[in-house]
C-alpha atoms as a PDB file:
ATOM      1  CA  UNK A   1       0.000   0.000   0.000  1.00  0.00           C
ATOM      2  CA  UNK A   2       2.559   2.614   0.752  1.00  0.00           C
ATOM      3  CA  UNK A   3       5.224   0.920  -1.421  1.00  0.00           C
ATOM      4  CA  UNK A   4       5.318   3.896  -3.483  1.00  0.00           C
ATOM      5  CA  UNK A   5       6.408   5.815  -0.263  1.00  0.00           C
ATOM      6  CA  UNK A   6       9.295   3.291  -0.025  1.00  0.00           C
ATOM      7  CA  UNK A   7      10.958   3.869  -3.386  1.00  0.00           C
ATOM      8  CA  UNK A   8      11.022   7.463  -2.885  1.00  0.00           C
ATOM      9  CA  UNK A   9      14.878   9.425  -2.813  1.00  0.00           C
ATOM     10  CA  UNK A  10      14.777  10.527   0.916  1.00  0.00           C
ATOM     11  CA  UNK A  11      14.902  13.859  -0.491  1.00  0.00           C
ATOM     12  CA  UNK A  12      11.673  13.566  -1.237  1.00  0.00           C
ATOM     13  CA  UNK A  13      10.466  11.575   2.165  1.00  0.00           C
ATOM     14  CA  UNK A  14      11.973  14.524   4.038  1.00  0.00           C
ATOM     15  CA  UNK A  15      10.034  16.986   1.720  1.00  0.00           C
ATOM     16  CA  UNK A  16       6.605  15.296   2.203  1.00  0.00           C
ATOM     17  CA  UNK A  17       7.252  14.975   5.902  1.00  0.00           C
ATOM     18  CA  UNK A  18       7.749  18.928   5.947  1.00  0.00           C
ATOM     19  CA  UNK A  19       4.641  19.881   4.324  1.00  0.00           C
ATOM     20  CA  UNK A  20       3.066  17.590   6.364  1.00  0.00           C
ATOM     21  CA  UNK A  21       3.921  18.936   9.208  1.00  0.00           C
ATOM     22  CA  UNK A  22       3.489  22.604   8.060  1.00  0.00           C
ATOM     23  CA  UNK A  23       0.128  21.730   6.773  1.00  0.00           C
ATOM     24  CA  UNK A  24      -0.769  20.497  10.458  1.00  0.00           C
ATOM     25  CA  UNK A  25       0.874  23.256  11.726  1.00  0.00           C
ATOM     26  CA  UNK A  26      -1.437  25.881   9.996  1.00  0.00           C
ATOM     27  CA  UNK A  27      -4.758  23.487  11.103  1.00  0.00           C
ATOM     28  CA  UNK A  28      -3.665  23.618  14.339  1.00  0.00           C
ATOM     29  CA  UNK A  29      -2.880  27.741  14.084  1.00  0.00           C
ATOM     30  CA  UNK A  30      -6.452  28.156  12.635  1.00  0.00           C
ATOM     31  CA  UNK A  31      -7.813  26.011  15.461  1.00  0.00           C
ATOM     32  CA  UNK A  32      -6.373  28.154  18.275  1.00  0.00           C
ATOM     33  CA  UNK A  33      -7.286  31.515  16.015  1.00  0.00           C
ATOM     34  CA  UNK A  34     -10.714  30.616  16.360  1.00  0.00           C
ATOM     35  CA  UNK A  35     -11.106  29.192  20.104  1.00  0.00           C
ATOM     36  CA  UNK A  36      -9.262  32.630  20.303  1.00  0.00           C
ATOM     37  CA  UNK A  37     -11.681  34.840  18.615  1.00  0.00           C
ATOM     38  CA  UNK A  38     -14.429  32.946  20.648  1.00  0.00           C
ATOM     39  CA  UNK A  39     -13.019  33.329  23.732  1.00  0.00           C
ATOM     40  CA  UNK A  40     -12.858  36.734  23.070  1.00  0.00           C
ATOM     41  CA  UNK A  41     -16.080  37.681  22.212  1.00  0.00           C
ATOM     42  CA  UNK A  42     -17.314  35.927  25.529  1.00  0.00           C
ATOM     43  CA  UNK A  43     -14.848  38.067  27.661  1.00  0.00           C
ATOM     44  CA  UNK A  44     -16.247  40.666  26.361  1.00  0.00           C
ATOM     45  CA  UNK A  45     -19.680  40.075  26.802  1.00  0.00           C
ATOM     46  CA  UNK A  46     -18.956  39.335  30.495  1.00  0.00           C
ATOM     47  CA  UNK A  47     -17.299  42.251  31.237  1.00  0.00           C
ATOM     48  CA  UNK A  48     -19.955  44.317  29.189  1.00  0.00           C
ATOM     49  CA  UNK A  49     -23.335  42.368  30.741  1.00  0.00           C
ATOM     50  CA  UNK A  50     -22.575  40.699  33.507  1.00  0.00           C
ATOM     51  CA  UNK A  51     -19.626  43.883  34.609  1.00  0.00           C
ATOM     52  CA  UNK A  52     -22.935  46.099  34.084  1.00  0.00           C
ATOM     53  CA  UNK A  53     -25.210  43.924  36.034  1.00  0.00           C
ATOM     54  CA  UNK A  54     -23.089  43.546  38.832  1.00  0.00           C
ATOM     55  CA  UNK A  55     -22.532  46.810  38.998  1.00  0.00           C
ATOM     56  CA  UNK A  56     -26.355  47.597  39.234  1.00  0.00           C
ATOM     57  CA  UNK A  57     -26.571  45.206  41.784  1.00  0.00           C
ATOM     58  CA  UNK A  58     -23.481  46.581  44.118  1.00  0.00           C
ATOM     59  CA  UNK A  59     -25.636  50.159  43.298  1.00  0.00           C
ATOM     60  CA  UNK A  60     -28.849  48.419  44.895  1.00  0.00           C
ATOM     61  CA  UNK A  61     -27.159  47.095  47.674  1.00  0.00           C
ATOM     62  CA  UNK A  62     -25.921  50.014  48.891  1.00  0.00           C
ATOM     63  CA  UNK A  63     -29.383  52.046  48.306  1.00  0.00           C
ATOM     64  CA  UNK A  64     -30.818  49.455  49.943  1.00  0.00           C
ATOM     65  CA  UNK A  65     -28.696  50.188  52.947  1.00  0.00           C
ATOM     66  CA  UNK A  66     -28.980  53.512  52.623  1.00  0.00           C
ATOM     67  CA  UNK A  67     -32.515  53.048  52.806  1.00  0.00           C
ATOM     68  CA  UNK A  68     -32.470  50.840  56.585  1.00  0.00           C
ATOM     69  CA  UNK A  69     -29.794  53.711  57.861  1.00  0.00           C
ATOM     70  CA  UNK A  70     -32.964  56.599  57.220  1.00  0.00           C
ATOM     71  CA  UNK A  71     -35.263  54.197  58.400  1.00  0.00           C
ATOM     72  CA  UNK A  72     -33.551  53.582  61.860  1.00  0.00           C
ATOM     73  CA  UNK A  73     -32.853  56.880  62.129  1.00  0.00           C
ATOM     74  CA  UNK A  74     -36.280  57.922  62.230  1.00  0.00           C
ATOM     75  CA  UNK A  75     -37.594  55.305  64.614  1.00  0.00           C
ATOM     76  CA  UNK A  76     -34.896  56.557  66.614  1.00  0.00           C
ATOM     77  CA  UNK A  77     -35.269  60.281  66.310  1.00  0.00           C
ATOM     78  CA  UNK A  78     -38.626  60.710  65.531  1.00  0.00           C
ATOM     79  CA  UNK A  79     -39.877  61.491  69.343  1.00  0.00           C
ATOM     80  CA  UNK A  80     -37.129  63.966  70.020  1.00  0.00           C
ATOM     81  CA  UNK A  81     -37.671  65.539  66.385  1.00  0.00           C
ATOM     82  CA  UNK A  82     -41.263  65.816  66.105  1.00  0.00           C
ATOM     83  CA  UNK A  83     -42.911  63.411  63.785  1.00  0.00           C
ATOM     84  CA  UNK A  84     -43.735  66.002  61.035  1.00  0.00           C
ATOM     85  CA  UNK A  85     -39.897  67.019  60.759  1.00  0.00           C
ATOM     86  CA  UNK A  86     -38.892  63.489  60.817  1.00  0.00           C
ATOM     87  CA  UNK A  87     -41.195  62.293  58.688  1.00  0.00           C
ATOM     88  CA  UNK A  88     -39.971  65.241  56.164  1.00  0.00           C
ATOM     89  CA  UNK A  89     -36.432  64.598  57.169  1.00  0.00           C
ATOM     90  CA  UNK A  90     -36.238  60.878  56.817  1.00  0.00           C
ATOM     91  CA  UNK A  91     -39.071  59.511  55.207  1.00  0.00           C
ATOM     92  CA  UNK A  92     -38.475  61.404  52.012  1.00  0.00           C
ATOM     93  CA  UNK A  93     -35.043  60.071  51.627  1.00  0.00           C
ATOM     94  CA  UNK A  94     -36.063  56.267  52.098  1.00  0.00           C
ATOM     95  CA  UNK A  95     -38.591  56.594  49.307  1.00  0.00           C
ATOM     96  CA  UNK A  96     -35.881  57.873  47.249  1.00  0.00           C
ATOM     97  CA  UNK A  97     -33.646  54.975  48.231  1.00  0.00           C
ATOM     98  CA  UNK A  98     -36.995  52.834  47.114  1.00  0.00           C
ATOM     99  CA  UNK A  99     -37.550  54.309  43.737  1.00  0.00           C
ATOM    100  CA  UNK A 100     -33.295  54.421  42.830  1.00  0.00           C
ATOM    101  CA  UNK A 101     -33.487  50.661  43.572  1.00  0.00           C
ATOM    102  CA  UNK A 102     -36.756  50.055  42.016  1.00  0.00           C
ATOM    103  CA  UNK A 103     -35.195  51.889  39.121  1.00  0.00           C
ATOM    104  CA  UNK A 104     -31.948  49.727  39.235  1.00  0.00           C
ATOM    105  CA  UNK A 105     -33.963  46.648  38.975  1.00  0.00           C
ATOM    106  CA  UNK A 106     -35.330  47.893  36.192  1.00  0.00           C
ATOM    107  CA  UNK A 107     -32.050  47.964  34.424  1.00  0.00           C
ATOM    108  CA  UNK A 108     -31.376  44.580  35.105  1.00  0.00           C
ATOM    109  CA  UNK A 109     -33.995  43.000  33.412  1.00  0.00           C
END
């Protein structure tokens, strides 16, 4: 079957083994050009997406504690304040927390 390989000069054995092994070479380049390019575009997707999702979410968070600091504050304060100027003081601000993490989880989706 390969007897024609056999009664080749070695010349031409070497030369065949070359381009064999360039021609493998290139496959194998191409390969890793595309996992490459695919990898890539899925890095970048992550850091766009999921970097702009997790920063919404860091952004709720912290509204969200925002919002529990203004809402201890006025159970604390309200008696010495007067529950009018509380209310205006603190009450106001937690409903802002509310609607900037309301609006953050709108962004999410």
């Amino acid at each position: 079957m390969f007897n024609w390989f056999n009664n080749l000069k070695i010349r031409n054995k070497l030369i065949i083994v070359g381009l064999v092994m360039i021609s493998l070479s290139l496959v194998i380049s191409f390969i890793a050009f595309l996992n490459q390019t695919q990898m890539q575009t899925i890095v970048s997707k992550v850091i766009n997406v999921d970097g702009r999702i997790a920063q919404l979410n860091l952004q709720s968070q912290i509204a969200m504690l925002m919002a529990r600091r203004n809402e201890k504050d006025y159970l604390l304060r309200y008696k010495q304040l007067g529950f009018e100027q509380a209310r205006a003081q603190y009450v106001a601000q937690v409903q802002t927390q509310i609607l900037a993490i309301s609006t953050y989880l709108l962004m999410v989706q």
